[in-house]
C-alpha atoms as a PDB file:
ATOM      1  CA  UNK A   1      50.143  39.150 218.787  1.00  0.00           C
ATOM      2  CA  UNK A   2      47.685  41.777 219.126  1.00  0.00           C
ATOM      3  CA  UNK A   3      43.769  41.510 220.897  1.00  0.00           C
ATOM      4  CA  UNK A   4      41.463  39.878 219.109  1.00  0.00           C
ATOM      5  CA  UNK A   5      37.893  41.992 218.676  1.00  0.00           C
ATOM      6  CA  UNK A   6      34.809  39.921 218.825  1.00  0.00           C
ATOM      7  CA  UNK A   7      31.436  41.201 217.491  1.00  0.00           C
ATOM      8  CA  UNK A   8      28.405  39.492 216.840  1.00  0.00           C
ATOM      9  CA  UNK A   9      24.958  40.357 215.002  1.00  0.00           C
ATOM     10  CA  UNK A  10      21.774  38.265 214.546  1.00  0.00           C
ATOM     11  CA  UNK A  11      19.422  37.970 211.803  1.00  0.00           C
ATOM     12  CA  UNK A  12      16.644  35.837 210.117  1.00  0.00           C
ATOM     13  CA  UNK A  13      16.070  33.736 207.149  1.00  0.00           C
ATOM     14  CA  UNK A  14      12.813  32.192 206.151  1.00  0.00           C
ATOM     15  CA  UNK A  15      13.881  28.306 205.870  1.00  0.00           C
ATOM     16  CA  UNK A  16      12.850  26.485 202.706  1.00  0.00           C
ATOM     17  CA  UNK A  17      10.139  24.641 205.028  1.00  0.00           C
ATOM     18  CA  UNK A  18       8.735  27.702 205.628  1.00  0.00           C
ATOM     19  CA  UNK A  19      10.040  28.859 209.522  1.00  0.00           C
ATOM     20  CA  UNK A  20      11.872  31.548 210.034  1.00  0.00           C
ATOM     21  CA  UNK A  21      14.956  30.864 211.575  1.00  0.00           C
ATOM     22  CA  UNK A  22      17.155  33.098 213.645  1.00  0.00           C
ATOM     23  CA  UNK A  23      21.139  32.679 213.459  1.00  0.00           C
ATOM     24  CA  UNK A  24      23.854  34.796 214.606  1.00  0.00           C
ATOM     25  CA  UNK A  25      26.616  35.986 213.829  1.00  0.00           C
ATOM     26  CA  UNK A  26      30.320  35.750 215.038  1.00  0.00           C
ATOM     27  CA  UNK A  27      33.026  38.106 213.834  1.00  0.00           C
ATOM     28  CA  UNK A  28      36.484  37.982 215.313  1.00  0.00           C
ATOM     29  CA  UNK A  29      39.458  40.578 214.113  1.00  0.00           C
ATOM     30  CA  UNK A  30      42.547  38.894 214.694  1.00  0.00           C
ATOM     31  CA  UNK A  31      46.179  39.657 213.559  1.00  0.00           C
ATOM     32  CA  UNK A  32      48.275  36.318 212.536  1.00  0.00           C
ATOM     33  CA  UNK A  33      51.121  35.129 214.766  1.00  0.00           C
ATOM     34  CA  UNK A  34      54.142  37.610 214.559  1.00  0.00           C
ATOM     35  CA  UNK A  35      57.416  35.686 213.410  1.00  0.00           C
ATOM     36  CA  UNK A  36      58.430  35.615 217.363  1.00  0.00           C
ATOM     37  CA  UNK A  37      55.320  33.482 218.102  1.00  0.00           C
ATOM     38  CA  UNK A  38      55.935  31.106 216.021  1.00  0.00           C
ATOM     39  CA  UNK A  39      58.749  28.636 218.299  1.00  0.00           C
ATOM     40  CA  UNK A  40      60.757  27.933 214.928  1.00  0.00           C
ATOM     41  CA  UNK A  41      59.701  30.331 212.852  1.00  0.00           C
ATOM     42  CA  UNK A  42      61.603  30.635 209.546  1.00  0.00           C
ATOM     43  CA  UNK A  43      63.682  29.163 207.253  1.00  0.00           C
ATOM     44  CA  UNK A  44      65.406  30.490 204.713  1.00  0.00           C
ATOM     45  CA  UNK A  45      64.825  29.226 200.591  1.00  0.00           C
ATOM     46  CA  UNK A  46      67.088  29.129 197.528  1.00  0.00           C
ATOM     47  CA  UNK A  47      66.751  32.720 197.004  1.00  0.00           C
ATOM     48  CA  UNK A  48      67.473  33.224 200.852  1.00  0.00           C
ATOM     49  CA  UNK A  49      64.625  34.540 201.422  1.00  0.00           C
ATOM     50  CA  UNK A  50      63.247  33.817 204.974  1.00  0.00           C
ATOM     51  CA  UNK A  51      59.310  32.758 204.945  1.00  0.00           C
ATOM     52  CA  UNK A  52      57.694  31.213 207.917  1.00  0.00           C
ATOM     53  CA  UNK A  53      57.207  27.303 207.984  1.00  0.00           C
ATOM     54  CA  UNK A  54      53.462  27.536 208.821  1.00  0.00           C
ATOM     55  CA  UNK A  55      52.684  29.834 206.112  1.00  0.00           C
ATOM     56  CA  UNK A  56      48.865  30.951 206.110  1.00  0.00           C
ATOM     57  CA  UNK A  57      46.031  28.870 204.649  1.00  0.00           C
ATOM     58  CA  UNK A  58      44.650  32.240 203.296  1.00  0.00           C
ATOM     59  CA  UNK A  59      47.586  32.517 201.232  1.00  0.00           C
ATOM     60  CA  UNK A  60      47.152  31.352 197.678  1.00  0.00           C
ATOM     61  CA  UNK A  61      49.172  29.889 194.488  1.00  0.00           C
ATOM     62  CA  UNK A  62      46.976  32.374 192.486  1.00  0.00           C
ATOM     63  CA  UNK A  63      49.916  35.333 193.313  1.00  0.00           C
ATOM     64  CA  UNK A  64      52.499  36.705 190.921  1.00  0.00           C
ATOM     65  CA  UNK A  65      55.779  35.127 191.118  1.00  0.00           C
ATOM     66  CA  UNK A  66      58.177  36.621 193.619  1.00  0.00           C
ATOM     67  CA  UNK A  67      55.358  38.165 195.352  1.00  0.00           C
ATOM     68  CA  UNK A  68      54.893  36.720 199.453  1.00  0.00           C
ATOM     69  CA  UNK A  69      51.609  38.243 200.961  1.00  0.00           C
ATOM     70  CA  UNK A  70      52.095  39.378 204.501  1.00  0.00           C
ATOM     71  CA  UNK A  71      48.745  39.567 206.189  1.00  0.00           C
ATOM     72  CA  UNK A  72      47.906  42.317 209.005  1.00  0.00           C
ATOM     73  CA  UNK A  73      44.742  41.059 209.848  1.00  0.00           C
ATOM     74  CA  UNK A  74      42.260  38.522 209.387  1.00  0.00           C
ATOM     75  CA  UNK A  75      38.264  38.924 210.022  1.00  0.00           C
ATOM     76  CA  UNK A  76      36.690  35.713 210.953  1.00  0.00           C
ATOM     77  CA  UNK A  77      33.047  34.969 210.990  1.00  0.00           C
ATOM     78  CA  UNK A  78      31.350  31.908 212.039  1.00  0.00           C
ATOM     79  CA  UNK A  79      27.714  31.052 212.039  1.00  0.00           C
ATOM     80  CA  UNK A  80      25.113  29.170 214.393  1.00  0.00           C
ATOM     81  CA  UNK A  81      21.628  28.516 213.401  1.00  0.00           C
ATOM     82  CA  UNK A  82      18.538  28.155 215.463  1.00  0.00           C
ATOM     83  CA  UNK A  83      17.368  24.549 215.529  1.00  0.00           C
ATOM     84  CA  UNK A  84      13.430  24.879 214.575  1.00  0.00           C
ATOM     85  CA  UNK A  85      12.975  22.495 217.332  1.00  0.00           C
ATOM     86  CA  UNK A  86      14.866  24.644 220.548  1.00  0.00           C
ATOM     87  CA  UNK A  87      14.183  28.363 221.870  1.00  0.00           C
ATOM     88  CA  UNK A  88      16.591  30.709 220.952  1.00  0.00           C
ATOM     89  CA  UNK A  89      19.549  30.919 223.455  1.00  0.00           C
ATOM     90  CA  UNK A  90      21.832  34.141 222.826  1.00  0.00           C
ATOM     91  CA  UNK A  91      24.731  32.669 225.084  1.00  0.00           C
ATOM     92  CA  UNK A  92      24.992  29.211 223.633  1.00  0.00           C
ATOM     93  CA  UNK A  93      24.611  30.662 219.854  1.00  0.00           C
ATOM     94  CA  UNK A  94      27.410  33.080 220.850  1.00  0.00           C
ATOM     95  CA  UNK A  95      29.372  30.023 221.904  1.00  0.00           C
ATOM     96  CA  UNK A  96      28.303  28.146 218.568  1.00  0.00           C
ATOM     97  CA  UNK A  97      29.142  31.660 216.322  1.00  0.00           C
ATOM     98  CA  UNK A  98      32.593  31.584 217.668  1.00  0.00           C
ATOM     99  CA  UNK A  99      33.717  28.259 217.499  1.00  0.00           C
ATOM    100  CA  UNK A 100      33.007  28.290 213.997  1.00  0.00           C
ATOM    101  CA  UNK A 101      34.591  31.632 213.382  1.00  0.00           C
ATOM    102  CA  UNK A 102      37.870  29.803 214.476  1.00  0.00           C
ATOM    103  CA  UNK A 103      37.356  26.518 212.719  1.00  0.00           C
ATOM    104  CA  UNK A 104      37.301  25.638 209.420  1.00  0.00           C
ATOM    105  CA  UNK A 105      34.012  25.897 208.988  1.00  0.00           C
ATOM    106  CA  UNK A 106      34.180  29.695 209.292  1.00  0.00           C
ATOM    107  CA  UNK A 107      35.181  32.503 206.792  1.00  0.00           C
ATOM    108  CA  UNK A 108      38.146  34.990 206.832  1.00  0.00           C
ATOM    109  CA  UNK A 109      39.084  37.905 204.797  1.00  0.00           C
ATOM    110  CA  UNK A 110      42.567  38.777 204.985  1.00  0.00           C
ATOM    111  CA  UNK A 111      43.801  42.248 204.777  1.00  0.00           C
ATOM    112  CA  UNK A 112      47.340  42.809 203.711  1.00  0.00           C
ATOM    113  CA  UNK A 113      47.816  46.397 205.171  1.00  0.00           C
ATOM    114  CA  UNK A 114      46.314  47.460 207.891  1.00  0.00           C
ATOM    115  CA  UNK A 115      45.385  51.094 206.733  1.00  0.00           C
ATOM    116  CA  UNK A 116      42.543  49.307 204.956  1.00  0.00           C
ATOM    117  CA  UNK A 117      40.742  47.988 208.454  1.00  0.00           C
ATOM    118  CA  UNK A 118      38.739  49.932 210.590  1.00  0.00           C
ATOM    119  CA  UNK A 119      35.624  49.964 212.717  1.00  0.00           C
ATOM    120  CA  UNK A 120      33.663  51.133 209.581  1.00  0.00           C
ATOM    121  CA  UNK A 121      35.108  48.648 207.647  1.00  0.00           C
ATOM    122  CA  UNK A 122      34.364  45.848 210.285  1.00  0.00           C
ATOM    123  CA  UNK A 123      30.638  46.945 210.821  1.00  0.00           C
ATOM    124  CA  UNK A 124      30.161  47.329 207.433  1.00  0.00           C
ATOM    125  CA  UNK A 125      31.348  43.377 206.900  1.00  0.00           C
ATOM    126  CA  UNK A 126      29.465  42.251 209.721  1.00  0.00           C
ATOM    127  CA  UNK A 127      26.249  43.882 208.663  1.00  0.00           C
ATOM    128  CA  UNK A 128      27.105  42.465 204.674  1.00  0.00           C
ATOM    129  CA  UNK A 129      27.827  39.143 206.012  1.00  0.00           C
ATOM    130  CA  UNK A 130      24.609  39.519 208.061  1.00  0.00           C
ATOM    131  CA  UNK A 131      22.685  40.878 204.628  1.00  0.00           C
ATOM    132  CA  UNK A 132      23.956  37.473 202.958  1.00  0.00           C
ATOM    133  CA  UNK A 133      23.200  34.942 205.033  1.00  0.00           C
ATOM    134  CA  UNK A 134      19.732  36.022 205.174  1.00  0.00           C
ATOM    135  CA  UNK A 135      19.477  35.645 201.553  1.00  0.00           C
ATOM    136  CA  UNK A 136      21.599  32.671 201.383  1.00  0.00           C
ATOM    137  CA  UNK A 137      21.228  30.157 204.035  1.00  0.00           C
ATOM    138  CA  UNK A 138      23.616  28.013 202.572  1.00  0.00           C
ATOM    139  CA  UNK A 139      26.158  30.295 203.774  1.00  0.00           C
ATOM    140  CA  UNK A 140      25.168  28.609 207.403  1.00  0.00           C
ATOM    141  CA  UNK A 141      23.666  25.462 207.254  1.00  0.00           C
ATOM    142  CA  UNK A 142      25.945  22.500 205.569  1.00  0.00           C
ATOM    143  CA  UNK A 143      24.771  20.903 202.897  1.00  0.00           C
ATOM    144  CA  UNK A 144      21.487  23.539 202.530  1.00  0.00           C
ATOM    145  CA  UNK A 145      20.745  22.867 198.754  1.00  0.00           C
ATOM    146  CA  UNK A 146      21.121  18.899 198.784  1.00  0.00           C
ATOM    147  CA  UNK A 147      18.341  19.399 202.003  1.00  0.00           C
ATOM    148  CA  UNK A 148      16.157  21.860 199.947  1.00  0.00           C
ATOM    149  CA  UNK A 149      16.401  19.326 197.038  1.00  0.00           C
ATOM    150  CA  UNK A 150      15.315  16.307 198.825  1.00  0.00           C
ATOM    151  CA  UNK A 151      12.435  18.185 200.960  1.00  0.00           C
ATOM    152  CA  UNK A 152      11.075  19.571 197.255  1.00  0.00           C
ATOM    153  CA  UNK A 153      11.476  16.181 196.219  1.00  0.00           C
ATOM    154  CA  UNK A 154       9.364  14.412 198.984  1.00  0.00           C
ATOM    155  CA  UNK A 155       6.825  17.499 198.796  1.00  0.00           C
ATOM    156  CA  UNK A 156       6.252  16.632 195.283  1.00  0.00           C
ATOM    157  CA  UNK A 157       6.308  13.006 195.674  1.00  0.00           C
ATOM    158  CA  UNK A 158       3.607  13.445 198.440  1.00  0.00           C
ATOM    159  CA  UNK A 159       1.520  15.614 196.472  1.00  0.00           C
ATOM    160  CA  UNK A 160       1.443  13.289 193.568  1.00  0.00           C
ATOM    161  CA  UNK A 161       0.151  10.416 195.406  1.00  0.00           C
ATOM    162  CA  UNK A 162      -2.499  12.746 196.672  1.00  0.00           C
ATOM    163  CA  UNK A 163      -3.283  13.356 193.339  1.00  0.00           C
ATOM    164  CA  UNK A 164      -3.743   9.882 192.564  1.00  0.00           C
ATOM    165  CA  UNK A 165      -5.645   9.130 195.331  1.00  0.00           C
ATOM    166  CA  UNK A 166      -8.230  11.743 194.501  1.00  0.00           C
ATOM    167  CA  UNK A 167      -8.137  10.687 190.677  1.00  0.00           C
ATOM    168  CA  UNK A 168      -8.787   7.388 191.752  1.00  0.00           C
ATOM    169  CA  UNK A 169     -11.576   8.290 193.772  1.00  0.00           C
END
């Protein structure tokens, strides 16, 4: 198996409460286990063709018949989000970022042929990953619209009663 490259980037999104928040971002470059790595790797189907037992999560049932994806590399990214309530720690969201980036809680892009990676390609998918987040919180936090929801909810339900306890007044 081949080194995996880590990057990482940091940005800011203005939370629906109205604080910034700072998050950062993990990217690890990774290519799959190599049919050696794998301790019984293959096994061979009706057609006799030989396809590994562990095939990839990435792949999907959305391919053409007969066709069997073999993935070069995947990029990973992972995402940890300032808690309003802490300082910012670079070291512990790096720690966060990463762990995330190789759970499932992350997000990969596979690429089937390696000619299409590069350090361009990788910078520029960092920096668009960065771009969306930043836009899109929900991309980070778990659950970010039901949250927003609810918080409008008791903001309007607050502002009502103050309403009525002015009217009544």
């Amino acid at each position: 198996m081949k080194k995996e490259i880590v990057q990482y980037a940091t940005g800011k999104f203005k939370h629906f409460d109205g604080k910034e928040r700072e998050f950062t971002v993990c990217m690890v470059s990774i290519s799959p286990k190599t049919y050696d790595d794998y301790p019984n790797p293959m096994y061979s189907n009706e057609d006799g063709d030989y396809i590994l037992e562990n095939e990839s999560s990435i792949s999907t049932e959305a391919r053409p018949e007969g066709v069997i994806a073999i993935w070069e590399r995947y990029v990973n990214f992972g995402v940890s989000v300032r808690n309003p309530n802490d300082s910012y720690n670079e070291d512990i969201a790096k720690k966060i970022a990463y762990g995330k980036a190789n759970s499932t809680k992350g997000y990969t892009v596979a690429f089937d042929n390696l000619a299409l990676m590069s350090t361009d390609v990788a910078n520029a998918l960092l920096k668009n990953f960065v771009e969306r987040v930043s836009n899109d919180p929900s991309l980070a936090i778990q659950n970010y619209e039901e949250q927003e929801a609810l918080y409008n909810a008791k903001k309007a339900k607050k502002a009502m009663l103050s309403a009525n306890d002015a009217i009544s007044k």
